[in-house]
Protein backbone atom coordinates (compact mmCIF):
# COMPACT_ATOMS: atom_id res chain seq x y z
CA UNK A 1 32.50 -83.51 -75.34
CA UNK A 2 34.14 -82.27 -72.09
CA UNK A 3 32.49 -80.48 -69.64
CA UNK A 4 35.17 -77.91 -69.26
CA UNK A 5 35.63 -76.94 -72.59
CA UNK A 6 35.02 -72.74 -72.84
CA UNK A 7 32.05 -71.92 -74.68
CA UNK A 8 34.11 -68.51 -76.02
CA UNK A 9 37.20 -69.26 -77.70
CA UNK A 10 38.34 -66.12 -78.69
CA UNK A 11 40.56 -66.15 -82.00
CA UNK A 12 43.63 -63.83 -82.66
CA UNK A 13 42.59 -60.41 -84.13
CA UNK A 14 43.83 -57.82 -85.34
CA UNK A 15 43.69 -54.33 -83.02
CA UNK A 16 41.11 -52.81 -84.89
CA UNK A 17 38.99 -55.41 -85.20
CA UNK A 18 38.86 -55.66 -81.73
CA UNK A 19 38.02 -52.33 -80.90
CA UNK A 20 35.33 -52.27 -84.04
CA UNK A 21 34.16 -55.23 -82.28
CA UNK A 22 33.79 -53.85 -78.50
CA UNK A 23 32.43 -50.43 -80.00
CA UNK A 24 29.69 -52.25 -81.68
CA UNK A 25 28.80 -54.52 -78.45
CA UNK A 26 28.84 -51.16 -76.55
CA UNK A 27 26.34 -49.76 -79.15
CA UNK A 28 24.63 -52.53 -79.22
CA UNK A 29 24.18 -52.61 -75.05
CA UNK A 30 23.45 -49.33 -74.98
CA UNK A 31 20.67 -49.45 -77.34
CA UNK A 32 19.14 -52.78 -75.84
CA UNK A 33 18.79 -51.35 -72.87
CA UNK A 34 17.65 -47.92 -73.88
CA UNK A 35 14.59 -49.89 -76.19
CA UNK A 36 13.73 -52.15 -73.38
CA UNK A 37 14.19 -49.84 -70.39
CA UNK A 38 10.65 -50.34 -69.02
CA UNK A 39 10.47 -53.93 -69.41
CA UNK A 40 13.45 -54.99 -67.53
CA UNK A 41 12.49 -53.71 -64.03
CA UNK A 42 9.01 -55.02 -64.36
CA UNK A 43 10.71 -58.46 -64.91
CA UNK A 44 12.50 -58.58 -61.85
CA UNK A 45 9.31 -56.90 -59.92
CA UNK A 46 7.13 -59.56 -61.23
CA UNK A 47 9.78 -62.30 -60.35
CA UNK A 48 10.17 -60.43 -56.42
CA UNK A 49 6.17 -60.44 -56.56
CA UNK A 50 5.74 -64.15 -57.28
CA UNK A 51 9.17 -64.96 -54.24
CA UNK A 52 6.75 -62.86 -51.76
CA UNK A 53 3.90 -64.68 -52.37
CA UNK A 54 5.19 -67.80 -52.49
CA UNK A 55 7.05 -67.49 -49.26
CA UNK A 56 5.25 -70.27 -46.81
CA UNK A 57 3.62 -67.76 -43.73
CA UNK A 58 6.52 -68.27 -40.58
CA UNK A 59 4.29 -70.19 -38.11
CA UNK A 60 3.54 -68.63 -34.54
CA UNK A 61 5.81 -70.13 -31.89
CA UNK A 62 3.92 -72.60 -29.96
CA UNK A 63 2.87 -71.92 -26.07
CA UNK A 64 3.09 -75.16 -24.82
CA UNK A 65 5.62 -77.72 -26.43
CA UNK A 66 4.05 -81.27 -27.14
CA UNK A 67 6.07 -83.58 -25.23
């Protein structure tokens, strides 16, 4: 199996099914994100949360260089 190969090969449809299609994916988004409104930003707040915490502390300059 190659690499490149697309993951979406999209077939040859007829107009309408297209639009029935990208009607139903718009529904379908809209609704997702309407259910799972509060989840999504506490997600990415957790995932900022653990980046903060998990940033090493920048060390203090030092006075006198060793050598």
């Amino acid at each position: 199996m190659t690499e490149d190969a697309d993951p979406f090969m999209f077939l040859d449809m007829p107009d309408e099914a297209v639009v029935a299609i990208d009607q139903f994916l718009e529904a379908f988004y809209h609704r997702f994100q309407n259910h799972y409104f509060a989840q999504m930003p506490r997600w990415y707040r957790a995932i900022d949360q653990r980046e903060h915490y998990n940033d090493p502390m920048p060390s203090r300059p030092l006075l006198d260089p060793p050598f």
